[in-house]
PDB file of N, CA and C in Angstrom:
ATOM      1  N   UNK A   1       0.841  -1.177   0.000  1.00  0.00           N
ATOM      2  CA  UNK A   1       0.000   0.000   0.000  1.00  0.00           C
ATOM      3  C   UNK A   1       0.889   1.244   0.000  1.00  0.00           C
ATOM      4  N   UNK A   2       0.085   2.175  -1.164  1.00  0.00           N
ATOM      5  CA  UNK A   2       1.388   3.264  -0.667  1.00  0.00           C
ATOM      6  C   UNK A   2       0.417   4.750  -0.618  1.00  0.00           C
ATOM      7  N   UNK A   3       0.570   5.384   0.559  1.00  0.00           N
ATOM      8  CA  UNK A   3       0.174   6.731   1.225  1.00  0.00           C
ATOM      9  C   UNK A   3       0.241   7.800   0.244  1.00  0.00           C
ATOM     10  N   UNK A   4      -0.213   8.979   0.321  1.00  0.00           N
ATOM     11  CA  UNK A   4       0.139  10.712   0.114  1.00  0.00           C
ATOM     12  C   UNK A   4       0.459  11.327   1.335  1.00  0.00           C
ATOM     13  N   UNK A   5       1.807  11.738   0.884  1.00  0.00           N
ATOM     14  CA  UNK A   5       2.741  12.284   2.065  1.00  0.00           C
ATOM     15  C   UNK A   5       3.089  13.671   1.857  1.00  0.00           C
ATOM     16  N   UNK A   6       3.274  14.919   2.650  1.00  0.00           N
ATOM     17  CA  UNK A   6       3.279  16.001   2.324  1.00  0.00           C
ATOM     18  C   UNK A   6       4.828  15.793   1.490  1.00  0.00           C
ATOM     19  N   UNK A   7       4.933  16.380   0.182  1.00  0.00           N
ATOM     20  CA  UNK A   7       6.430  16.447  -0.040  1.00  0.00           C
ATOM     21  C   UNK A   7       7.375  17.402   0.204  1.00  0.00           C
ATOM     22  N   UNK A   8       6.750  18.830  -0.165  1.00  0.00           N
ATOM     23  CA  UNK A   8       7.268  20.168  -0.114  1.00  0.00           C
ATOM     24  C   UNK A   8       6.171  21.178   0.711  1.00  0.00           C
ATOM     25  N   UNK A   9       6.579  22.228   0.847  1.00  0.00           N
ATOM     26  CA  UNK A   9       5.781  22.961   0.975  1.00  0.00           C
ATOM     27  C   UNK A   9       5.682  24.435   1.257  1.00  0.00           C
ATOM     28  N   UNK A  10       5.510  25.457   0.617  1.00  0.00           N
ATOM     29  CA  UNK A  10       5.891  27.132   0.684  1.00  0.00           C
ATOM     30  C   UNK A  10       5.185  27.927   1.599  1.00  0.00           C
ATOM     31  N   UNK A  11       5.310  27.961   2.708  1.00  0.00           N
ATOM     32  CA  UNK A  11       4.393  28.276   3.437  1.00  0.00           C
ATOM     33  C   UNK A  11       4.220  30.278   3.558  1.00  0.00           C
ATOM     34  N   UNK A  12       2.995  30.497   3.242  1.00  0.00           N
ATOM     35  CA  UNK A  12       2.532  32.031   3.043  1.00  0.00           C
ATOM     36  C   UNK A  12       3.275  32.851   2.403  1.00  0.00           C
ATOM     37  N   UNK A  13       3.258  33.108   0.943  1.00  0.00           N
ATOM     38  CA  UNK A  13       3.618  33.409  -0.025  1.00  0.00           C
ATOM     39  C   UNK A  13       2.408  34.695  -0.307  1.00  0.00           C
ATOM     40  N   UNK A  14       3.339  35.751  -0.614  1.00  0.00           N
ATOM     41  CA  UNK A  14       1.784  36.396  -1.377  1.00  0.00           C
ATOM     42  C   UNK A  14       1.510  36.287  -3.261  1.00  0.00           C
ATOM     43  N   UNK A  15       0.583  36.543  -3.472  1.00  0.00           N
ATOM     44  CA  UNK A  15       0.574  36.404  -4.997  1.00  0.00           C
ATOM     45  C   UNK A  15       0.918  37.945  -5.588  1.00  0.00           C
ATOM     46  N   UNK A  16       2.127  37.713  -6.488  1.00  0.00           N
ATOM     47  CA  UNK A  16       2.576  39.039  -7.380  1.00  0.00           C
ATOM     48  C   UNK A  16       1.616  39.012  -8.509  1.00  0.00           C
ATOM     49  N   UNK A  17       0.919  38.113  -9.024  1.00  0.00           N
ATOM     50  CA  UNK A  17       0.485  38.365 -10.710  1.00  0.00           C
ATOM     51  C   UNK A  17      -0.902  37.606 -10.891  1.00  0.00           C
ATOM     52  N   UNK A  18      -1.662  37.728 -11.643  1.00  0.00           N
ATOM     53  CA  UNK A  18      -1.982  37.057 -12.118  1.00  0.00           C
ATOM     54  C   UNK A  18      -2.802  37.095 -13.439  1.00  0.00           C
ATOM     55  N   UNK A  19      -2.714  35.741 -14.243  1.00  0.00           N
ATOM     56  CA  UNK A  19      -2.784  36.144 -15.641  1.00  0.00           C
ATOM     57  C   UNK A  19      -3.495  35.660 -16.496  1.00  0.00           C
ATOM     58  N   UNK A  20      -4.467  35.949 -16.508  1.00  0.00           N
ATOM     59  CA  UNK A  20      -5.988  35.190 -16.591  1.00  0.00           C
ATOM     60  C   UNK A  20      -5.564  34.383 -18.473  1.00  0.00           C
ATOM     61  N   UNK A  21      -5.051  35.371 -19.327  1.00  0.00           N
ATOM     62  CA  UNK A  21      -4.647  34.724 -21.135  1.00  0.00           C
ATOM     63  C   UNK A  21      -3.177  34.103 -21.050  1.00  0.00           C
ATOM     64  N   UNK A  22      -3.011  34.102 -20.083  1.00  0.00           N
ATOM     65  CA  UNK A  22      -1.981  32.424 -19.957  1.00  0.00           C
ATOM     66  C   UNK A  22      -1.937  31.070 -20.060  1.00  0.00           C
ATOM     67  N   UNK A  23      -2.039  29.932 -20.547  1.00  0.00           N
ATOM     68  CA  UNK A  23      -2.704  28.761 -20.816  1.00  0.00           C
ATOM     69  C   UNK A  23      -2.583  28.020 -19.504  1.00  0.00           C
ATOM     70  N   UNK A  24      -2.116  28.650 -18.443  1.00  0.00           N
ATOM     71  CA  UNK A  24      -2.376  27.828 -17.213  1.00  0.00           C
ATOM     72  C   UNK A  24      -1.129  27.672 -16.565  1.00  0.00           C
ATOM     73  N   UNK A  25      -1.255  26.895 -15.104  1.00  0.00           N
ATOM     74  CA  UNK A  25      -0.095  26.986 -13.957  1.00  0.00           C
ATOM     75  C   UNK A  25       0.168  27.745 -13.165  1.00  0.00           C
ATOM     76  N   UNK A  26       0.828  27.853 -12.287  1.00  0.00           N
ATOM     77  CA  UNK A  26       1.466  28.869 -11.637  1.00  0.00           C
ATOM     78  C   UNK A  26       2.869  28.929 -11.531  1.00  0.00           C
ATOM     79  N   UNK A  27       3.886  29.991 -11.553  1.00  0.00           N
ATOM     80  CA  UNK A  27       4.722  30.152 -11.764  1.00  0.00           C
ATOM     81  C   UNK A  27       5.634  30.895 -10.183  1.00  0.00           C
ATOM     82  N   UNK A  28       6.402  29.923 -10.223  1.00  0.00           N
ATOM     83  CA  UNK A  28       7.204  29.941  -8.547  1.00  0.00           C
ATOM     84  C   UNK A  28       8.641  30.673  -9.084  1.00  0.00           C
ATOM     85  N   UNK A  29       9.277  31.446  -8.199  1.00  0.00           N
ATOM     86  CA  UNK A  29      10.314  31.783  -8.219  1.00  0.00           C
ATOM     87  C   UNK A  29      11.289  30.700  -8.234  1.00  0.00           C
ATOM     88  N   UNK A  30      12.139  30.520  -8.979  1.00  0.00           N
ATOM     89  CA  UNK A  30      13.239  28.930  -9.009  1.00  0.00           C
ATOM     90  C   UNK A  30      13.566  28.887  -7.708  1.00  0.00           C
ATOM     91  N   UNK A  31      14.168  29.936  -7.193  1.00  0.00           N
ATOM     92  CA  UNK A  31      14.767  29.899  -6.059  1.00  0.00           C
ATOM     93  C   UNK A  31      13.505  28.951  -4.948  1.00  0.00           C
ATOM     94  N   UNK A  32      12.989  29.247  -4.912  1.00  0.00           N
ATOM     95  CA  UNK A  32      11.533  29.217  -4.088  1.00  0.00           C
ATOM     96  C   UNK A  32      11.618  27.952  -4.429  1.00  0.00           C
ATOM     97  N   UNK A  33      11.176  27.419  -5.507  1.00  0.00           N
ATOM     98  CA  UNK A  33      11.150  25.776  -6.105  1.00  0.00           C
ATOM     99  C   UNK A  33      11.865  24.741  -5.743  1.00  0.00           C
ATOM    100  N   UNK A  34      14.010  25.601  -5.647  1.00  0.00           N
ATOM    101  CA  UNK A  34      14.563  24.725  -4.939  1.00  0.00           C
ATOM    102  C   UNK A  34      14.872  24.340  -3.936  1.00  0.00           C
ATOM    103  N   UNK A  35      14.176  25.263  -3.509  1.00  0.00           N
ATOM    104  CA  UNK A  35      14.528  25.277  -1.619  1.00  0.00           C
ATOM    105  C   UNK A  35      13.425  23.894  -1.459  1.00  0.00           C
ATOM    106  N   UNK A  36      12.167  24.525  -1.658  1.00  0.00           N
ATOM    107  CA  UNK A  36      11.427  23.294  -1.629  1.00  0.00           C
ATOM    108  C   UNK A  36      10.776  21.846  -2.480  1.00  0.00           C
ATOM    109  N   UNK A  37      12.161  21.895  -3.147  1.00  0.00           N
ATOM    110  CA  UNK A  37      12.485  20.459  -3.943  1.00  0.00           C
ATOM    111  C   UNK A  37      11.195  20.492  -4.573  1.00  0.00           C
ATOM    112  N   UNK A  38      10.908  20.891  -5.625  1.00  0.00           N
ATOM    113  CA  UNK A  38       9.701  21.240  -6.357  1.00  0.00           C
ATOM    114  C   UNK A  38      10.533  21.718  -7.915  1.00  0.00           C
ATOM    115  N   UNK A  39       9.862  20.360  -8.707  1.00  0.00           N
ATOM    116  CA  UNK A  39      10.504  20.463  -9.940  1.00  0.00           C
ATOM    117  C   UNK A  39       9.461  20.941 -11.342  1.00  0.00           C
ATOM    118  N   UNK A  40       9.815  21.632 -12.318  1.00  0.00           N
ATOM    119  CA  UNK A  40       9.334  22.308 -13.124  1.00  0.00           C
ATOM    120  C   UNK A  40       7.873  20.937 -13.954  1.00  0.00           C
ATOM    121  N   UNK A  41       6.653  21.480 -13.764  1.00  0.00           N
ATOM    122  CA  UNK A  41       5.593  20.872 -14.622  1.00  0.00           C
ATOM    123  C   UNK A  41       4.847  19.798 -12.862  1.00  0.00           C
ATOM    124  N   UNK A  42       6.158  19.880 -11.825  1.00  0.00           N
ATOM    125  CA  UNK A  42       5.316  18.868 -10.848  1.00  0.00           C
ATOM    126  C   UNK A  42       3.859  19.541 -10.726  1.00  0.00           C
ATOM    127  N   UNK A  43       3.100  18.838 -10.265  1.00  0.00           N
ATOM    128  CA  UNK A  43       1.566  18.715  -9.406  1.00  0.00           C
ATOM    129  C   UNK A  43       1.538  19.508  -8.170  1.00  0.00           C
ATOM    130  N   UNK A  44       0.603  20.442  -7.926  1.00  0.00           N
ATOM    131  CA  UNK A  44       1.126  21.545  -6.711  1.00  0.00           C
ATOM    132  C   UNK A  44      -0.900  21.660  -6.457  1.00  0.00           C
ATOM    133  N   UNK A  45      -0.520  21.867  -5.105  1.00  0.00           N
ATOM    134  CA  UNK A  45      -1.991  22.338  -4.594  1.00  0.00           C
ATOM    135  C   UNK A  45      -1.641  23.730  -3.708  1.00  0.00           C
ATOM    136  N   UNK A  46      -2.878  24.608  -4.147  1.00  0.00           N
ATOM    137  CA  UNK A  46      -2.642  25.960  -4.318  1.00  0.00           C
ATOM    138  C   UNK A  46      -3.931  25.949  -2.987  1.00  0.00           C
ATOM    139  N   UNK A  47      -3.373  26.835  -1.853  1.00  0.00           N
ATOM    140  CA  UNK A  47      -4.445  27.366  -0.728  1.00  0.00           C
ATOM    141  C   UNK A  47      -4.036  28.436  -0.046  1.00  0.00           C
ATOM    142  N   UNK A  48      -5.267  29.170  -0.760  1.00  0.00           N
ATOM    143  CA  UNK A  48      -5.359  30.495  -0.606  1.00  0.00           C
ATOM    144  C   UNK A  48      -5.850  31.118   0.846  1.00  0.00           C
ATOM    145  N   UNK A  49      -4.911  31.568   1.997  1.00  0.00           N
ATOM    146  CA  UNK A  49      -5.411  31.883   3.167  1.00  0.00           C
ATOM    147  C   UNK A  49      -6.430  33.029   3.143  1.00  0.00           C
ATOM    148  N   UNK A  50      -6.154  33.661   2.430  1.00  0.00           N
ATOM    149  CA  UNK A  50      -6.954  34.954   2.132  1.00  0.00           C
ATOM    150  C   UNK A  50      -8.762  35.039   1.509  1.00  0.00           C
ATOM    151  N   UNK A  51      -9.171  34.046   0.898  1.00  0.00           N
ATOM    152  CA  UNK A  51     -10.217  33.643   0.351  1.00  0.00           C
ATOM    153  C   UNK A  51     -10.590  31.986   0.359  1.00  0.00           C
ATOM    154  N   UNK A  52      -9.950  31.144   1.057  1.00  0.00           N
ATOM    155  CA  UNK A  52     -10.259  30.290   0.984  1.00  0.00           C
ATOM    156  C   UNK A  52     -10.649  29.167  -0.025  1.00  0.00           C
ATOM    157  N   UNK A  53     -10.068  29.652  -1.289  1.00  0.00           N
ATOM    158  CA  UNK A  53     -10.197  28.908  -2.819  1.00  0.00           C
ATOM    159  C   UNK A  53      -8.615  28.238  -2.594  1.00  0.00           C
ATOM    160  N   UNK A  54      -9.507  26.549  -2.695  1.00  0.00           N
ATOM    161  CA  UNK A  54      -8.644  25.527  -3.075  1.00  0.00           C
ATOM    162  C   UNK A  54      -8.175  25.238  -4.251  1.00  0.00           C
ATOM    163  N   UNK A  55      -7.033  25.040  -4.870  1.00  0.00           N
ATOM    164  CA  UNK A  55      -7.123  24.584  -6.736  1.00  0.00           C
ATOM    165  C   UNK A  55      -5.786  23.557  -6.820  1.00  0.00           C
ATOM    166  N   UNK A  56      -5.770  22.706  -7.820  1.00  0.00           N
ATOM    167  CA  UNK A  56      -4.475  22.067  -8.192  1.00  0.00           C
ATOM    168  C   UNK A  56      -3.987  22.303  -9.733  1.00  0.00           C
ATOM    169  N   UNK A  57      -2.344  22.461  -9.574  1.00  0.00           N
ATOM    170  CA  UNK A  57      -2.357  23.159 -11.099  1.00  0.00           C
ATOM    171  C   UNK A  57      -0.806  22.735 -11.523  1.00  0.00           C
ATOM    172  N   UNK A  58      -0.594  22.915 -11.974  1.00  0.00           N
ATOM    173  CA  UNK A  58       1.147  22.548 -12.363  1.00  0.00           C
ATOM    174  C   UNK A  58       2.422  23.583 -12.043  1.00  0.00           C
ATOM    175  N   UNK A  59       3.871  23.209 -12.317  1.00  0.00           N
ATOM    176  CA  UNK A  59       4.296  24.803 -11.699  1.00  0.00           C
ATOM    177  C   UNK A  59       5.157  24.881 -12.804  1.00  0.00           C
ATOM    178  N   UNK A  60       5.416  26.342 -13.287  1.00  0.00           N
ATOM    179  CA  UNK A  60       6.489  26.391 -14.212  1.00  0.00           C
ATOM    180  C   UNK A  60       7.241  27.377 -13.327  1.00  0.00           C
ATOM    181  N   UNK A  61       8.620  27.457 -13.826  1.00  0.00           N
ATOM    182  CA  UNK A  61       9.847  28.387 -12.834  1.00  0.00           C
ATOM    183  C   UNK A  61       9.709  29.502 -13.680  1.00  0.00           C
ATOM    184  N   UNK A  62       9.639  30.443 -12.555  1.00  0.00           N
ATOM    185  CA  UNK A  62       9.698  31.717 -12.499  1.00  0.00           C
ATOM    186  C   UNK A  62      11.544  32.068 -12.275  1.00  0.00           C
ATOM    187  N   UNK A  63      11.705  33.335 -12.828  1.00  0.00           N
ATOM    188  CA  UNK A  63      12.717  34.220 -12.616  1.00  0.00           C
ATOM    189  C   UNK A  63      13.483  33.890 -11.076  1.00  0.00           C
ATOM    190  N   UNK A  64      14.384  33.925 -11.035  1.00  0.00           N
ATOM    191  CA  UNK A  64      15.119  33.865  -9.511  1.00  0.00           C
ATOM    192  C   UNK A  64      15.279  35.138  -8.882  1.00  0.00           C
ATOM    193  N   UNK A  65      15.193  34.583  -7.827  1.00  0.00           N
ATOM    194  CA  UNK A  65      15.413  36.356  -6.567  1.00  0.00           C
ATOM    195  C   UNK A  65      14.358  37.210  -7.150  1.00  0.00           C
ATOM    196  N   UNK A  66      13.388  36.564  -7.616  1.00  0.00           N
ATOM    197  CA  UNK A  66      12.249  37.721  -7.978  1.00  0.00           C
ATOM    198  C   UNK A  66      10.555  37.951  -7.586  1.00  0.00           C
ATOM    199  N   UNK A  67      10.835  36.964  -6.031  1.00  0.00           N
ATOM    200  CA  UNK A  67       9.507  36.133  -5.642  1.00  0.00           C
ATOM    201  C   UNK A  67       8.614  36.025  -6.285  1.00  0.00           C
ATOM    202  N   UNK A  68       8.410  35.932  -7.686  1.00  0.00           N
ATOM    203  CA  UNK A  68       7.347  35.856  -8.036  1.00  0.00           C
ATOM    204  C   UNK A  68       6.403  34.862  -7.964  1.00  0.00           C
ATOM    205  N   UNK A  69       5.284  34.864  -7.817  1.00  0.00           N
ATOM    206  CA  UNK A  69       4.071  33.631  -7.172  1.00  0.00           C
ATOM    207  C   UNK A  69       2.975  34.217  -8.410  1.00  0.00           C
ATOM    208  N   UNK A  70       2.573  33.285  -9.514  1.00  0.00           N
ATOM    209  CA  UNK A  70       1.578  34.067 -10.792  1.00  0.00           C
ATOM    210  C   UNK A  70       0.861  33.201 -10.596  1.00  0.00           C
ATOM    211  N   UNK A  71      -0.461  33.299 -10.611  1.00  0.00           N
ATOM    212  CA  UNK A  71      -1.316  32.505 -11.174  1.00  0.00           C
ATOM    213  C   UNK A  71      -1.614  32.794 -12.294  1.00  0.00           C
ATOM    214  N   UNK A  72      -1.939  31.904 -13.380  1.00  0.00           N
ATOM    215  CA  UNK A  72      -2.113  31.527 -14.886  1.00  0.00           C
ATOM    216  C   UNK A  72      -3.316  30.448 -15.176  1.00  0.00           C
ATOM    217  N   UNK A  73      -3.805  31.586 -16.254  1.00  0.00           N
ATOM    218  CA  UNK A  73      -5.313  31.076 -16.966  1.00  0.00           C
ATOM    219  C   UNK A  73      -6.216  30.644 -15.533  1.00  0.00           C
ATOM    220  N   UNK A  74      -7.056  29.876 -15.915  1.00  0.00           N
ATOM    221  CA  UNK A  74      -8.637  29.958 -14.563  1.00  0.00           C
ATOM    222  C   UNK A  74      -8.055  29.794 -13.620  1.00  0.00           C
ATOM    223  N   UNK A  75      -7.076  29.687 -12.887  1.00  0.00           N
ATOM    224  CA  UNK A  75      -7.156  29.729 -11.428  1.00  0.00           C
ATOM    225  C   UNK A  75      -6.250  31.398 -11.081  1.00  0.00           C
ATOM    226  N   UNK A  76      -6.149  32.008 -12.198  1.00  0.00           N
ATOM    227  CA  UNK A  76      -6.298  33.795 -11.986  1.00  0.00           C
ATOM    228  C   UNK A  76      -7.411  34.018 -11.490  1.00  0.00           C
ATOM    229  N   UNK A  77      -8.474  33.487 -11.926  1.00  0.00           N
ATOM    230  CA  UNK A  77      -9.666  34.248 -11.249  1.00  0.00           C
ATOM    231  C   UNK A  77     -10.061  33.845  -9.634  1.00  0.00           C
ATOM    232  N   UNK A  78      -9.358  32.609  -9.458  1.00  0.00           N
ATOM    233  CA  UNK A  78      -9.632  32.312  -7.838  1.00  0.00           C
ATOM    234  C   UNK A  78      -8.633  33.420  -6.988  1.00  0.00           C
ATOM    235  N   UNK A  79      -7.874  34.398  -7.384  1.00  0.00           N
ATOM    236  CA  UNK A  79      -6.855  34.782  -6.478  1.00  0.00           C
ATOM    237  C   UNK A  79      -6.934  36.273  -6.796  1.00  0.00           C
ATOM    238  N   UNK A  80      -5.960  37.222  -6.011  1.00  0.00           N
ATOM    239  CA  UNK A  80      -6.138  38.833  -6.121  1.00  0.00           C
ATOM    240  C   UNK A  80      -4.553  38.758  -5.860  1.00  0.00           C
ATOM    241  N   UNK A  81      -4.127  39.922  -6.626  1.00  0.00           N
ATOM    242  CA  UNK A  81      -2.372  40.412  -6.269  1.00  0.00           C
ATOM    243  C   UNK A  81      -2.519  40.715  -4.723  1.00  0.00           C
ATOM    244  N   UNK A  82      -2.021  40.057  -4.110  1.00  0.00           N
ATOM    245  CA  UNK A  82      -1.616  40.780  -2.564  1.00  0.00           C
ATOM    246  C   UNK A  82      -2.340  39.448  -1.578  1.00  0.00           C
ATOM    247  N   UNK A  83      -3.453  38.377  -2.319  1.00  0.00           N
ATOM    248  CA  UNK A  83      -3.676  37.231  -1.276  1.00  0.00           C
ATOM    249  C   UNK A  83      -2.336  36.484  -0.887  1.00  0.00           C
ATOM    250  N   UNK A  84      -2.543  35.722   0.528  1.00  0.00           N
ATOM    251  CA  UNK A  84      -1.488  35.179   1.182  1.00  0.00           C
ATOM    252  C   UNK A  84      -2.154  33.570   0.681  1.00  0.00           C
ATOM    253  N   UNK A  85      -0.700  32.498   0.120  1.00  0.00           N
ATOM    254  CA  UNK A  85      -0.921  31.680   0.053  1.00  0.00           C
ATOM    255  C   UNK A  85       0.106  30.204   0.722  1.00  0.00           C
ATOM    256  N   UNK A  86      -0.713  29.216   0.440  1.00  0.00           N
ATOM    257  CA  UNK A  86       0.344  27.571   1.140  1.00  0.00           C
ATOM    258  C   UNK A  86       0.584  27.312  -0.572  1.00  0.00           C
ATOM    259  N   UNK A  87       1.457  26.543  -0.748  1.00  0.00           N
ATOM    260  CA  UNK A  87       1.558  26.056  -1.490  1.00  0.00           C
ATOM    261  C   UNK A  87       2.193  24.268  -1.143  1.00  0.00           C
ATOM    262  N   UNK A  88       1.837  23.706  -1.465  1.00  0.00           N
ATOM    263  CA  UNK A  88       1.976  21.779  -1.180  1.00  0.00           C
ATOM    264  C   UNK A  88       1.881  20.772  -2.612  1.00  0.00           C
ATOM    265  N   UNK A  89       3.316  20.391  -2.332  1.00  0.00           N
ATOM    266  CA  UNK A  89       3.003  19.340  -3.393  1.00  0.00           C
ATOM    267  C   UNK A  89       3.398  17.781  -2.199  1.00  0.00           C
ATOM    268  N   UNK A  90       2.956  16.626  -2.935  1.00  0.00           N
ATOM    269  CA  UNK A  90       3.030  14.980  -2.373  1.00  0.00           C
ATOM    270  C   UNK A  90       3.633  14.466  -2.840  1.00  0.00           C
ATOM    271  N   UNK A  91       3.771  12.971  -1.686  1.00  0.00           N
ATOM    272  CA  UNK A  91       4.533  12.345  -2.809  1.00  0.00           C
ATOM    273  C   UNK A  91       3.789  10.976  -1.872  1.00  0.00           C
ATOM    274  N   UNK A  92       3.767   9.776  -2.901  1.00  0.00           N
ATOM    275  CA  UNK A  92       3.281   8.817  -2.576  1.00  0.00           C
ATOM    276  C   UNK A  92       4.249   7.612  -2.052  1.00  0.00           C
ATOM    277  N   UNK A  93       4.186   7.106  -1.259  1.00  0.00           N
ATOM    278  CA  UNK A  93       5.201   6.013  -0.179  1.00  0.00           C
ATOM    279  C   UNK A  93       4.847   5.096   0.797  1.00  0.00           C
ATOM    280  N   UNK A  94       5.337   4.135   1.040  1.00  0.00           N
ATOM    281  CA  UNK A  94       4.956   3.530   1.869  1.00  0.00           C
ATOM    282  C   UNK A  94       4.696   3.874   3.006  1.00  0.00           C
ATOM    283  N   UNK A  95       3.553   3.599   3.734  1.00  0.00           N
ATOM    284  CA  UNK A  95       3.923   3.469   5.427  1.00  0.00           C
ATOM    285  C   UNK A  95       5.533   4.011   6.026  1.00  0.00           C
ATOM    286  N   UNK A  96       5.762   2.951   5.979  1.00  0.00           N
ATOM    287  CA  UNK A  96       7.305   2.805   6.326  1.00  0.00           C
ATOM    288  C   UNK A  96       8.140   3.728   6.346  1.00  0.00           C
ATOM    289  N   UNK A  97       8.176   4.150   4.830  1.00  0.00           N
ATOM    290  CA  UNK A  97       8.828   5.313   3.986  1.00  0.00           C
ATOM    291  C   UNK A  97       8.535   6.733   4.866  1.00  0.00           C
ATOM    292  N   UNK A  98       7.184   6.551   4.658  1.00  0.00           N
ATOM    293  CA  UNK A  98       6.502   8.467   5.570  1.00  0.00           C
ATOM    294  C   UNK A  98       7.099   8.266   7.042  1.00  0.00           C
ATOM    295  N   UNK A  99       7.337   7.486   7.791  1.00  0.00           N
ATOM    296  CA  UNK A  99       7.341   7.319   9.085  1.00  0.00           C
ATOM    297  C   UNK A  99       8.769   8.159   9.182  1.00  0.00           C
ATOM    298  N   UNK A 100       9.902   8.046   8.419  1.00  0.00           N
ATOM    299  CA  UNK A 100      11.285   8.734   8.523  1.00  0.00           C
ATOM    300  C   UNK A 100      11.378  10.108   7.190  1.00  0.00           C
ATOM    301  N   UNK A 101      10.143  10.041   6.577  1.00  0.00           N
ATOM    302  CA  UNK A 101      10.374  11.172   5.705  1.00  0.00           C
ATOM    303  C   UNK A 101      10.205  12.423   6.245  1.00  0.00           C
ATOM    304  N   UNK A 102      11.063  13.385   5.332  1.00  0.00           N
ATOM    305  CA  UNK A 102      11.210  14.369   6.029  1.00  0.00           C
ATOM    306  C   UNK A 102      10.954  15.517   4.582  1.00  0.00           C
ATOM    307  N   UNK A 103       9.888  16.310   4.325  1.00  0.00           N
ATOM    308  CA  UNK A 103       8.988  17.216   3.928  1.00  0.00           C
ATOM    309  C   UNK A 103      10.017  18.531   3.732  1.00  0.00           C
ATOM    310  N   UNK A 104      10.451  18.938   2.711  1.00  0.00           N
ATOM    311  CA  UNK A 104      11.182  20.231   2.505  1.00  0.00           C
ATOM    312  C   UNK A 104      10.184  21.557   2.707  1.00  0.00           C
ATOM    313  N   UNK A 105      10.424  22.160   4.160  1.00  0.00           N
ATOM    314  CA  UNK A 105       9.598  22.704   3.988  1.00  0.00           C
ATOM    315  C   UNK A 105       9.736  24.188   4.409  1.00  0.00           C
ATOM    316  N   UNK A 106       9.420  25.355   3.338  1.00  0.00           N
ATOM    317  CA  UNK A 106      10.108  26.893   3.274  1.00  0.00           C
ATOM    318  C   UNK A 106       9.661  27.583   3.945  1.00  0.00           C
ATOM    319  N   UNK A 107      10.148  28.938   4.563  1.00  0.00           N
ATOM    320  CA  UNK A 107       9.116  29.798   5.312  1.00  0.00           C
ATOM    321  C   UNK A 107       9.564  31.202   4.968  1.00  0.00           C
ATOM    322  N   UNK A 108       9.503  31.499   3.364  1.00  0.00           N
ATOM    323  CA  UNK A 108      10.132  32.590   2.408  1.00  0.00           C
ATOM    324  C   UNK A 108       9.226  34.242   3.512  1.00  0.00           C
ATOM    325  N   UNK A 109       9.959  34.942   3.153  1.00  0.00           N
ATOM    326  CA  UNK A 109       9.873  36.334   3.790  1.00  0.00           C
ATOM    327  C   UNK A 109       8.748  36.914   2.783  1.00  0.00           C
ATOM    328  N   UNK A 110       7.858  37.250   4.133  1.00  0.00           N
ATOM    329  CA  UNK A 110       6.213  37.072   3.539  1.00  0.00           C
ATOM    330  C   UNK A 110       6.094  38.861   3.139  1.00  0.00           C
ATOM    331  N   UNK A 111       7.242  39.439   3.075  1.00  0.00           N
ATOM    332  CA  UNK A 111       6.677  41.454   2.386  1.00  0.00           C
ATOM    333  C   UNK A 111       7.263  41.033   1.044  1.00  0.00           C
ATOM    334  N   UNK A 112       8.634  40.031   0.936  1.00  0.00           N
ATOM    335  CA  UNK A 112       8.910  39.545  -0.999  1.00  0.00           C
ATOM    336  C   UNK A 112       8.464  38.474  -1.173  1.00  0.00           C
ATOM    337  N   UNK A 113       8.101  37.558  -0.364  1.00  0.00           N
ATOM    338  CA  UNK A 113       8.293  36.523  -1.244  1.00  0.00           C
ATOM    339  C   UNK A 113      10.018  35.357  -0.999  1.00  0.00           C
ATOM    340  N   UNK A 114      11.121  36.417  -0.753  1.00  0.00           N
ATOM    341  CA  UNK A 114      12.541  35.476  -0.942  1.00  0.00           C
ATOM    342  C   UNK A 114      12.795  35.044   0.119  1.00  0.00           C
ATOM    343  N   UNK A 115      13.745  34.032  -0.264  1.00  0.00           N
ATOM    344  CA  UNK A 115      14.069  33.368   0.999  1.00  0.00           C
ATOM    345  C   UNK A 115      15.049  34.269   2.033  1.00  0.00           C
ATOM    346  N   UNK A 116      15.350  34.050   3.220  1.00  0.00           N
ATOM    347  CA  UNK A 116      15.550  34.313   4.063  1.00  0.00           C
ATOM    348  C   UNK A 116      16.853  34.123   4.168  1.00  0.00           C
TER     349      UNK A 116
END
């Protein structure tokens, strides 16, 4: 049997952009991505503290040192420039596996966006 385990996770991010004639995703600062082992096209769940809209969407890398956090195509319209967000991606594992895993997990400087 194998679980969903938190894998990464960006904790309160605000949103710089968003871009409703974009074909979709959201777009993370690289930097941001590698801190929390989050690779370009992975599966990301988007929660918005500010409005409470849940969404799942893909991530493409953004610019470095430039916090940028975009939402792209329909899940622009779930969000506003200036909401505070989680960002979480999984990973699936055994029992076993989750019991010693250990979750990369960021706590970027919430007036940019960069890491700390």
């Amino acid at each position: 049997m194998l679980i969903h385990v938190v894998k990464s996770k960006i904790h309160r991010v605000k949103v710089t952009g968003a871009d409703l004639n974009y074909i979709g995703s959201i777009t993370i600062d690289e930097d941001l991505m590698d801190a929390a082992n989050i690779v370009p096209g992975e599966k990301i769940q988007v929660v918005n503290n500010t409005n409470g809209n849940r969404l799942e969407t893909y991530v493409i890398p953004g610019p470095r040192n430039s916090g940028e956090i975009t939402l792209n195509g329909a899940a622009a319209r779930l969000v506003s420039v200036g909401d505070v967000l989680i960002l979480m991606t999984y990973a699936m594992m055994s029992p076993e596996e989750a019991k010693t895993f250990s979750p990369a997990i960021v706590f970027p400087d919430e007036s940019t966006n960069l890491l700390r």
